[in-house]
N, C-alpha and C. Protein backbone atom coordinates (compact mmCIF):
# COMPACT_ATOMS: atom_id res chain seq x y z
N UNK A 1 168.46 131.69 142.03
CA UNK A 1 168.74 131.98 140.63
C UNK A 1 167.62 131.42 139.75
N UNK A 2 166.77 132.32 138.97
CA UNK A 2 166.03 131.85 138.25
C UNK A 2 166.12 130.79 137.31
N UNK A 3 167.52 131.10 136.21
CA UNK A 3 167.50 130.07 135.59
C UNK A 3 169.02 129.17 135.26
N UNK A 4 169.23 128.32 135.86
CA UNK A 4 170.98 127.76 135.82
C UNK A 4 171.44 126.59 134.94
N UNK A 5 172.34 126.70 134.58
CA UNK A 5 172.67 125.66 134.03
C UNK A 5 174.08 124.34 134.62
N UNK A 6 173.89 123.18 134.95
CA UNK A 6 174.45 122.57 135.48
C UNK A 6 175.58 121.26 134.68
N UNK A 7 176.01 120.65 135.19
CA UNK A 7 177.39 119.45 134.19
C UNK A 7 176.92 118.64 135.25
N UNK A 8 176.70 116.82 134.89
CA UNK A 8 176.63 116.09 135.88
C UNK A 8 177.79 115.51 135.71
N UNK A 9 177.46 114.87 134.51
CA UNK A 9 179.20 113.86 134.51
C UNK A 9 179.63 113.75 132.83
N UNK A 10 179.66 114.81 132.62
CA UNK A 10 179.88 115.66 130.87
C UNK A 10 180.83 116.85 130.81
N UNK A 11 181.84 116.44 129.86
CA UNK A 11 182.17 117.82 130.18
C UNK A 11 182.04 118.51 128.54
N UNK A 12 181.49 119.97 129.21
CA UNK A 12 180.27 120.75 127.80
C UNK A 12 180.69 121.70 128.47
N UNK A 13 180.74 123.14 127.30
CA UNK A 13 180.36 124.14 127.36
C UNK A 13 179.37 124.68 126.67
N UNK A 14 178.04 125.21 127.28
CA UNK A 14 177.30 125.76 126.93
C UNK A 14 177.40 127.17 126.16
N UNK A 15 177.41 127.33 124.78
CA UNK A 15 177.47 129.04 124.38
C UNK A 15 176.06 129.44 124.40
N UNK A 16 176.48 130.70 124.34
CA UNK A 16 175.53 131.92 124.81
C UNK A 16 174.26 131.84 126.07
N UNK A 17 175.53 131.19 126.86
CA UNK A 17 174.62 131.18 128.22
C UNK A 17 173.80 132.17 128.65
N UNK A 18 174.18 133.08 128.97
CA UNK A 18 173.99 134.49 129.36
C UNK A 18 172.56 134.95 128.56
N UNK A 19 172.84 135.06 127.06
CA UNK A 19 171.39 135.02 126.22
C UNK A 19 170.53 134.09 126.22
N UNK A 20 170.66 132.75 126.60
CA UNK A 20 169.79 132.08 126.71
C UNK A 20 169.08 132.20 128.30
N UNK A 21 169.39 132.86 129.54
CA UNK A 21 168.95 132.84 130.69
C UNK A 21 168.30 134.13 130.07
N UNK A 22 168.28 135.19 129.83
CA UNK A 22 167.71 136.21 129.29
C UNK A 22 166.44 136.06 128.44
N UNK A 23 166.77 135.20 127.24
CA UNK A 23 165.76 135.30 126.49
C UNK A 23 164.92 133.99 127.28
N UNK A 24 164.99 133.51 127.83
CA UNK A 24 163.92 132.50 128.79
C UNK A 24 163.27 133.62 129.73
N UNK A 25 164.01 133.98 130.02
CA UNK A 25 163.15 135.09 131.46
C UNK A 25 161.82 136.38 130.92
N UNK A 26 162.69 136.59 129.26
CA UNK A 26 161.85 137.44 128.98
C UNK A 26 160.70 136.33 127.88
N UNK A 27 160.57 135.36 127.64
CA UNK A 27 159.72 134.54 126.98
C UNK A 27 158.99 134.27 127.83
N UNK A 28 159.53 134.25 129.11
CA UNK A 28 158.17 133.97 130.21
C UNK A 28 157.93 134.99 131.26
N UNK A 29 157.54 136.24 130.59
CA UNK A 29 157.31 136.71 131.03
C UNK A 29 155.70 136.90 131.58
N UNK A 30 155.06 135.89 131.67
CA UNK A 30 154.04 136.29 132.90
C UNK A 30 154.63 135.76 134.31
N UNK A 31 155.41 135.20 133.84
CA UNK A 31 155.57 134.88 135.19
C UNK A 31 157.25 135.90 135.69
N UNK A 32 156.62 136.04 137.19
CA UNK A 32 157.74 136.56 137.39
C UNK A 32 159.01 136.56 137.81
N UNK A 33 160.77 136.91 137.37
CA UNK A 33 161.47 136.06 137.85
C UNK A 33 161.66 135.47 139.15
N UNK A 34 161.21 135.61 140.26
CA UNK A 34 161.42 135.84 141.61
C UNK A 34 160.45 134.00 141.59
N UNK A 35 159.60 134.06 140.29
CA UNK A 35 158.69 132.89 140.67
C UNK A 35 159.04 131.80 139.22
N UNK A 36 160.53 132.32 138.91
CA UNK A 36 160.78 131.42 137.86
C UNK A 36 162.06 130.44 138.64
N UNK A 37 161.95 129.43 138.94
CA UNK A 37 163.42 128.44 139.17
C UNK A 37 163.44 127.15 138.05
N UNK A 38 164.70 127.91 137.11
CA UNK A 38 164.56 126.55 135.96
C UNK A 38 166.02 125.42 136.12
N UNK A 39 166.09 124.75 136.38
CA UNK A 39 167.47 124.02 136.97
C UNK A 39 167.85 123.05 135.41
N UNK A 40 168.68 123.17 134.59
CA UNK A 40 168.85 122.44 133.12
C UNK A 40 170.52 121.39 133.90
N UNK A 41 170.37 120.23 133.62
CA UNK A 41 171.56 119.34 134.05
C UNK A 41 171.75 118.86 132.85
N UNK A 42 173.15 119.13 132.19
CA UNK A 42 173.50 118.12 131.26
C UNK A 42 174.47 117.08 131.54
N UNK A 43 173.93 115.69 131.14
CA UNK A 43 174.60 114.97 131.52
C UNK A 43 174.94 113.79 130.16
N UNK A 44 175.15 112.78 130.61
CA UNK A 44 175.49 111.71 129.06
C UNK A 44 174.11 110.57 128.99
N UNK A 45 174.30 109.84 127.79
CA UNK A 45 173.07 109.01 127.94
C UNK A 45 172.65 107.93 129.24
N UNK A 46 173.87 107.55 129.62
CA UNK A 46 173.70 106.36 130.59
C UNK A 46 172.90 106.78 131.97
N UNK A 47 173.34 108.25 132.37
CA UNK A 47 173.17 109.34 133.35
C UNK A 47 171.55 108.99 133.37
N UNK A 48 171.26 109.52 131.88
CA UNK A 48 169.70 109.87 131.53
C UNK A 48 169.21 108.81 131.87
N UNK A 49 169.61 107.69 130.97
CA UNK A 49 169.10 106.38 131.16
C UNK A 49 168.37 105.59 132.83
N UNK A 50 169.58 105.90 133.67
CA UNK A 50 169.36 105.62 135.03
C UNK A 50 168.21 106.50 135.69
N UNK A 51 168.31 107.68 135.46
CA UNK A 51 166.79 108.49 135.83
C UNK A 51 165.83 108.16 135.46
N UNK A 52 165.73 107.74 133.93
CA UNK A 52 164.43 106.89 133.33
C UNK A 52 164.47 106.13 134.02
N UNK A 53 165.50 104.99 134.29
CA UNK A 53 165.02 103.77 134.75
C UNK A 53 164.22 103.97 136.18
N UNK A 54 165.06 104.60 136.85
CA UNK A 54 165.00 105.20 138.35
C UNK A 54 163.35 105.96 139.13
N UNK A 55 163.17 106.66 138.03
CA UNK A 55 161.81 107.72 138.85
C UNK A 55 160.69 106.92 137.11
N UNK A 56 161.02 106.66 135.92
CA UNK A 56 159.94 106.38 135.32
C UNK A 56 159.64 105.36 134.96
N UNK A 57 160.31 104.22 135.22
CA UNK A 57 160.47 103.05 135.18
C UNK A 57 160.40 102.47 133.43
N UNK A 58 161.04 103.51 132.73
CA UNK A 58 161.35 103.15 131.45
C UNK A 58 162.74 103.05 131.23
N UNK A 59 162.93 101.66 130.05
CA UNK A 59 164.18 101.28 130.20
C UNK A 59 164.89 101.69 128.51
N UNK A 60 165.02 103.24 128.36
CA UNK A 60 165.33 103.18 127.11
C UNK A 60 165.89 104.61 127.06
N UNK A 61 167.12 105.05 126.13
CA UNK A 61 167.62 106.30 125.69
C UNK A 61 166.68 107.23 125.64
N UNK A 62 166.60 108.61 126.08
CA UNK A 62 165.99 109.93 125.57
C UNK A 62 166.91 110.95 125.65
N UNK A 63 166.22 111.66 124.91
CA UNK A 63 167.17 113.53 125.34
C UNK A 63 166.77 113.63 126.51
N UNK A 64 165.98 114.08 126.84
CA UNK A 64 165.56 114.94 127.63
C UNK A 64 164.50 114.66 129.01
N UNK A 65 164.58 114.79 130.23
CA UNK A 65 163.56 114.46 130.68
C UNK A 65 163.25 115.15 131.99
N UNK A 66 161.75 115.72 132.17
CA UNK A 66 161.57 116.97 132.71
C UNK A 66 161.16 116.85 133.71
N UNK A 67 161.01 117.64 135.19
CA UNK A 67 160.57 117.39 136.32
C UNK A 67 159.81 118.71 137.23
N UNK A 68 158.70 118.69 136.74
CA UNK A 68 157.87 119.63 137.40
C UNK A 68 158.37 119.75 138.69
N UNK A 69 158.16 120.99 139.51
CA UNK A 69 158.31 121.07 140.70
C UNK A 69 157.57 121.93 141.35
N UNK A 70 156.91 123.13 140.83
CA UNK A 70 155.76 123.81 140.95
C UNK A 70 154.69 123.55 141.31
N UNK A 71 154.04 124.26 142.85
CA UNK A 71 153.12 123.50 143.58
C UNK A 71 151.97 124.41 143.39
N UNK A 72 152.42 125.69 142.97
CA UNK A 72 151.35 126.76 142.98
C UNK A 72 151.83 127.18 141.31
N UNK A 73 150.73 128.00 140.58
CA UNK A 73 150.31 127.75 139.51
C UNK A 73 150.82 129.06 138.81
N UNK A 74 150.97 130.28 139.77
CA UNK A 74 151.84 131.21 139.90
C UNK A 74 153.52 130.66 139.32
N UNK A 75 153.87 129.66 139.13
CA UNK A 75 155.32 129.37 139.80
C UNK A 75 155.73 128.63 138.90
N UNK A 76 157.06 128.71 138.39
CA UNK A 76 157.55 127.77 137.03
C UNK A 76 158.62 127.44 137.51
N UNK A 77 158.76 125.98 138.11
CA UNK A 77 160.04 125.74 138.82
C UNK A 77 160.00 123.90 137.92
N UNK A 78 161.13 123.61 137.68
CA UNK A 78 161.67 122.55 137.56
C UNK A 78 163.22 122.11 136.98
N UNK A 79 163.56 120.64 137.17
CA UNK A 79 164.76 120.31 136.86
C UNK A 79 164.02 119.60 135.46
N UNK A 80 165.42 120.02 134.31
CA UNK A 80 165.41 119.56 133.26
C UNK A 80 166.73 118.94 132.84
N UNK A 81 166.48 117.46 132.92
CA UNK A 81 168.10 116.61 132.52
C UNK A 81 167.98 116.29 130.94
N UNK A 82 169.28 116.55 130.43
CA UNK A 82 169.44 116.65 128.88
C UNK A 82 170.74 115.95 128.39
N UNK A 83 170.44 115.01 127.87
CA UNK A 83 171.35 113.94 127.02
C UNK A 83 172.35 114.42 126.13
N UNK A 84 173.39 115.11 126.62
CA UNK A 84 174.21 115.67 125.75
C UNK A 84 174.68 114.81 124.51
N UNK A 85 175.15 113.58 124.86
CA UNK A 85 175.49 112.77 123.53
C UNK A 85 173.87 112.28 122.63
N UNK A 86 172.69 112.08 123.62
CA UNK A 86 171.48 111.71 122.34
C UNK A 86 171.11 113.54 121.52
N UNK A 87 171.58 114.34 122.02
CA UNK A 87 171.33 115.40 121.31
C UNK A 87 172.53 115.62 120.43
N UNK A 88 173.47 115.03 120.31
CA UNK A 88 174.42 115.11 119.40
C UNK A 88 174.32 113.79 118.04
N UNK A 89 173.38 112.99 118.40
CA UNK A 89 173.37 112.08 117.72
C UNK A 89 172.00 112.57 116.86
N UNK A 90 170.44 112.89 117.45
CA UNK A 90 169.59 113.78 117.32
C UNK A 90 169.86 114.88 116.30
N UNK A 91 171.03 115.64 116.63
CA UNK A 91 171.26 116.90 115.52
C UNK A 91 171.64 116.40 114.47
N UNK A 92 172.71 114.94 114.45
CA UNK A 92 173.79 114.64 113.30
C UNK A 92 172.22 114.06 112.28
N UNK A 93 171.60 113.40 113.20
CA UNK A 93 170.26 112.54 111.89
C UNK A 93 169.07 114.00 111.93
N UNK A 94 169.29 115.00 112.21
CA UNK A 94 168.22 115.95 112.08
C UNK A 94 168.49 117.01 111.04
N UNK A 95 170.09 116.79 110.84
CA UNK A 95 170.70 117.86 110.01
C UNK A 95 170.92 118.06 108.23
N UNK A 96 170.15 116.61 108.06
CA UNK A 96 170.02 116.37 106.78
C UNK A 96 169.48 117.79 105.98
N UNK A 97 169.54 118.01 104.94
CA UNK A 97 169.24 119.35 103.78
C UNK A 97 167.64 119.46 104.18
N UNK A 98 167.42 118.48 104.19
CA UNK A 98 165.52 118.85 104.19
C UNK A 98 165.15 119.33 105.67
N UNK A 99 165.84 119.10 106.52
CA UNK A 99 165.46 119.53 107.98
C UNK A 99 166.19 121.13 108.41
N UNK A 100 167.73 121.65 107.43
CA UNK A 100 168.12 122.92 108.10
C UNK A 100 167.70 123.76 108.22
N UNK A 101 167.46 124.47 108.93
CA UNK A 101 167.10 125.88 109.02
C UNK A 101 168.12 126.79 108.86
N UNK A 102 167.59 127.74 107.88
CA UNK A 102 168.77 129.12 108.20
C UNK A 102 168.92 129.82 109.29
N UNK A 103 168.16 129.48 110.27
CA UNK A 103 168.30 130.26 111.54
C UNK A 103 169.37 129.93 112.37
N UNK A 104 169.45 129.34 112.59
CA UNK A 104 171.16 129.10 113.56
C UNK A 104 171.86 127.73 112.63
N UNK A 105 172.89 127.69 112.01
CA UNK A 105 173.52 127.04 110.93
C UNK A 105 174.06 125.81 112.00
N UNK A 106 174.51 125.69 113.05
CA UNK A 106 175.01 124.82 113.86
C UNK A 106 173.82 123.72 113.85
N UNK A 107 174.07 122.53 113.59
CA UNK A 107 173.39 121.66 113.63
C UNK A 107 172.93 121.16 115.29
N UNK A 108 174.21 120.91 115.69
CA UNK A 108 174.05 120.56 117.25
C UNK A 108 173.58 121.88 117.88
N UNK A 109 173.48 123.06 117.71
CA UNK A 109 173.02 124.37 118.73
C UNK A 109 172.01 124.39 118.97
N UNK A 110 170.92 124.26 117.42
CA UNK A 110 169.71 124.16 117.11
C UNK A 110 169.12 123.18 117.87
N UNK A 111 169.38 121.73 117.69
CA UNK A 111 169.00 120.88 118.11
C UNK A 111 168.61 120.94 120.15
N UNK A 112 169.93 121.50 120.06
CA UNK A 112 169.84 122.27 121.81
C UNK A 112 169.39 122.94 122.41
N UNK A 113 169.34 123.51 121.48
CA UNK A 113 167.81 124.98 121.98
C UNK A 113 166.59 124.28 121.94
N UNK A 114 166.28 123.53 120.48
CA UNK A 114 165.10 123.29 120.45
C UNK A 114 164.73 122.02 122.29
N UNK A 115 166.31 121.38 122.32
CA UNK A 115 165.59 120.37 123.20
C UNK A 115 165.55 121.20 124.83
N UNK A 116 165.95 122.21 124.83
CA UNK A 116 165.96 123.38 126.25
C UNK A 116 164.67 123.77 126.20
N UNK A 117 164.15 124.40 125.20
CA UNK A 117 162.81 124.92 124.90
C UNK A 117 161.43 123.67 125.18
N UNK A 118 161.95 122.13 124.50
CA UNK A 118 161.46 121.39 124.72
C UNK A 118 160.79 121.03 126.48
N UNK A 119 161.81 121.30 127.34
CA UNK A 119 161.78 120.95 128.37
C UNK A 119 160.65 121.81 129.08
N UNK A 120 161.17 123.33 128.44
CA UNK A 120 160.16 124.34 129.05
C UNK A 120 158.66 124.32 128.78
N UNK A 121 158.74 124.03 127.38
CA UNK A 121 157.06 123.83 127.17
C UNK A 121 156.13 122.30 127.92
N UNK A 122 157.00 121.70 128.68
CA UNK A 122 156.32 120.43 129.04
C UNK A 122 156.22 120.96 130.69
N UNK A 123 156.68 122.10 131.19
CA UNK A 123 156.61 122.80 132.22
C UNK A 123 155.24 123.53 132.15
N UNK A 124 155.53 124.44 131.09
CA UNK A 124 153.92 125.04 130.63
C UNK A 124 152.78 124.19 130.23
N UNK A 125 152.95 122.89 130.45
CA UNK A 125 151.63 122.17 130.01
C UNK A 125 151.34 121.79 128.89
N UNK A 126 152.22 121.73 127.69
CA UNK A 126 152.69 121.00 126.25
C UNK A 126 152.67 119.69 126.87
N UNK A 127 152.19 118.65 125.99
CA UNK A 127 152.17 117.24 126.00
C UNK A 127 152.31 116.38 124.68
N UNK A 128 153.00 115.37 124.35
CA UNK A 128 153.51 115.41 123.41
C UNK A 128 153.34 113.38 123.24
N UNK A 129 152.71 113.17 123.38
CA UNK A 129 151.82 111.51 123.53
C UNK A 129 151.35 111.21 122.25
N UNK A 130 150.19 111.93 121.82
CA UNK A 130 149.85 112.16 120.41
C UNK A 130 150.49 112.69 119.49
N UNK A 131 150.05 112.36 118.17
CA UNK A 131 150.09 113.04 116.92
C UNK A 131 149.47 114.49 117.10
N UNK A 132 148.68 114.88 117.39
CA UNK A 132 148.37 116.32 117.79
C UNK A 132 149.11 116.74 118.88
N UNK A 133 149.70 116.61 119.66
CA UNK A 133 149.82 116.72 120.75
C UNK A 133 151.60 117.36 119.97
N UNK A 134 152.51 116.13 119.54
CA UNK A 134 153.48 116.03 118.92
C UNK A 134 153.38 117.57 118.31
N UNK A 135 152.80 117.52 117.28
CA UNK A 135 152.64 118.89 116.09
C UNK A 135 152.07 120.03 117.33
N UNK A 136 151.51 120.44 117.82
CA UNK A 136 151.26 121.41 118.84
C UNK A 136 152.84 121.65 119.73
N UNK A 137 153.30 120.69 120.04
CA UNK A 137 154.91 120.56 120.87
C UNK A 137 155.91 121.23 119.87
N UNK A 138 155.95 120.74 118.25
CA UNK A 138 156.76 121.22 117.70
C UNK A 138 156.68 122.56 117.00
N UNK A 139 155.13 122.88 116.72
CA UNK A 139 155.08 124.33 116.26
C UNK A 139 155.55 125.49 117.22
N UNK A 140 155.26 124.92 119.07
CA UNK A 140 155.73 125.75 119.90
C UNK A 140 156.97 125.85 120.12
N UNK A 141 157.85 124.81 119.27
CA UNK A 141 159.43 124.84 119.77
C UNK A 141 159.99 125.46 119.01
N UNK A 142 159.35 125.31 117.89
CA UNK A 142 159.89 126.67 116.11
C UNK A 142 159.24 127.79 115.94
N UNK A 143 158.49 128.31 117.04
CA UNK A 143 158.43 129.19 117.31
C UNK A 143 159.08 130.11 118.37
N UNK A 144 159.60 129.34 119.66
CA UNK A 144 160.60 129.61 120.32
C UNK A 144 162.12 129.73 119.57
N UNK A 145 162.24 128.79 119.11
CA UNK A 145 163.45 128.91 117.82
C UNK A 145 163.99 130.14 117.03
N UNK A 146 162.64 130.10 116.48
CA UNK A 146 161.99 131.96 115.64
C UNK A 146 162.48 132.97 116.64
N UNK A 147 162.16 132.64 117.65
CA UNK A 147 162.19 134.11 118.33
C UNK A 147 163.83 134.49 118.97
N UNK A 148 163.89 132.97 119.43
CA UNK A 148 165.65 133.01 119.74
C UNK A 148 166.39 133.32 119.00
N UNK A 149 166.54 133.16 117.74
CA UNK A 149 167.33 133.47 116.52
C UNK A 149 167.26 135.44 116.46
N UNK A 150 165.57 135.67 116.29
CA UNK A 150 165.63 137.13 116.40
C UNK A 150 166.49 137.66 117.86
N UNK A 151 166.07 137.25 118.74
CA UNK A 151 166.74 137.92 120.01
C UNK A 151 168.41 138.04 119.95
N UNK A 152 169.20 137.05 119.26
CA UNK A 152 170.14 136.93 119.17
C UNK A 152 170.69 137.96 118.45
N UNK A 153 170.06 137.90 117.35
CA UNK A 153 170.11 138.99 116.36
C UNK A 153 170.50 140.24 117.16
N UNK A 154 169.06 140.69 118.00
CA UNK A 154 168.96 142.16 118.48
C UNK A 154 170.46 141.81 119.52
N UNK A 155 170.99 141.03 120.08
CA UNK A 155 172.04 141.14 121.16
C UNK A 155 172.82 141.40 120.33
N UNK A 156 172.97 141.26 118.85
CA UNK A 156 174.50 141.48 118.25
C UNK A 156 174.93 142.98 117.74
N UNK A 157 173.41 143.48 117.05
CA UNK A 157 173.30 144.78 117.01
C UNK A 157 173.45 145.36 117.93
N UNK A 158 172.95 145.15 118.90
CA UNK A 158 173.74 146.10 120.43
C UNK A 158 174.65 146.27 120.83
N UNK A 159 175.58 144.70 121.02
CA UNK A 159 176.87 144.93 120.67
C UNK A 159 177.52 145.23 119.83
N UNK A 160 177.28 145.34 118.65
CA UNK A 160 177.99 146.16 117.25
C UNK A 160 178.12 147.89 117.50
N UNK A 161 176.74 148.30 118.27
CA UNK A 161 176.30 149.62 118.40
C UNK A 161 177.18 150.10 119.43
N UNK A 162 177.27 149.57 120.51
CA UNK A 162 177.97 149.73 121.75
C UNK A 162 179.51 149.68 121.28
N UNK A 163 180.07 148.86 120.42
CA UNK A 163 181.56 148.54 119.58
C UNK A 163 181.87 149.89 119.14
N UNK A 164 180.68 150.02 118.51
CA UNK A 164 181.32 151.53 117.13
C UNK A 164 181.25 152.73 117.87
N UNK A 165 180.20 152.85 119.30
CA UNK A 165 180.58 154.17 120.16
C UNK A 165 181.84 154.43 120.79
N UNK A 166 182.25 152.95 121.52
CA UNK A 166 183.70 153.11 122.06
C UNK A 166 184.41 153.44 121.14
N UNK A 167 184.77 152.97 119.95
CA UNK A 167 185.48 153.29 119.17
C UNK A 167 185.75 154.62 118.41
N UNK A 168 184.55 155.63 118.73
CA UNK A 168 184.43 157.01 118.34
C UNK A 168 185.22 157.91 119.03
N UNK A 169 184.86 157.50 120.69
CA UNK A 169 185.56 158.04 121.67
C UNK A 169 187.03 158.21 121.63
């Protein structure tokens, strides 16, 4: 399965699963699915915490933290573990008036996408150490953002379109 989504010791439901394995497959599209394996685990902070401590030997809270697995260059494979409660804490201090976007009104959704997307661009070779580095990471994540919001869009019109044919019949 190209791209899955997993629960370690959280219990979450992910919406618009389905569109989000979609619009990843078609955002990366040079590569092909057969050579895409993206593995996303959400779990809680302590979870996260122990992996930091465990494989990076840092002893401190994050969202997110990513694990290349791709040996050939062809190939976009990795596990991405994601802090369900630091991304809920993340959205609540991100959601202030000066930070919303009209693009997806959910404070916590946004924040989720952006930190899913996050994971992917540190797969593609985004690095995020620097102040340049940072601003290069985040223009690519609001731009993934941008595009998710449109894609969503086009899934609803389809289903609206597909609604009003049955309904003719």
């Amino acid at each position: 399965m190209p791209v899955t989504f997993h629960l370690a010791d959280v219990k979450f439901s992910l919406k618009h699963k389905k569109e989000l394995k979609a619009f990843i497959l078609k955002r990366l599209g040079s590569f092909t699915p057969s050579n895409i394996n993206l593995s996303f685990v959400f779990c809680s902070d302590e979870y996260l915490l122990n992996i930091n401590r465990q494989f990076l030997n840092h002893d401190y809270y994050t969202d997110i933290i990513t694990f290349p697995l791709s040996e050939q260059s062809n190939t976009l494979e990795g596990e991405i573990y994601i802090s369900i409660h630091r991304v809920k804490e993340n959205s609540a201090k991100y959601s202030k008036p000066a930070h919303r976007s009209s693009l997806i009104v959910h404070p916590f959704e946004k924040e989720l996408h952006r930190v899913l997307f996050h994971g992917i661009l540190h797969l593609l070779g985004y690095k995020d150490k620097t102040p340049a580095q940072k601003a290069k990471m985040r223009t690519a994540e609001d731009q993934w953002l941008k595009a998710f919001a449109q894609f969503m869009q086009k899934e609803k019109t389809k289903r609206m379109a597909t609604q009003a044919k049955q309904s003719h019949k």
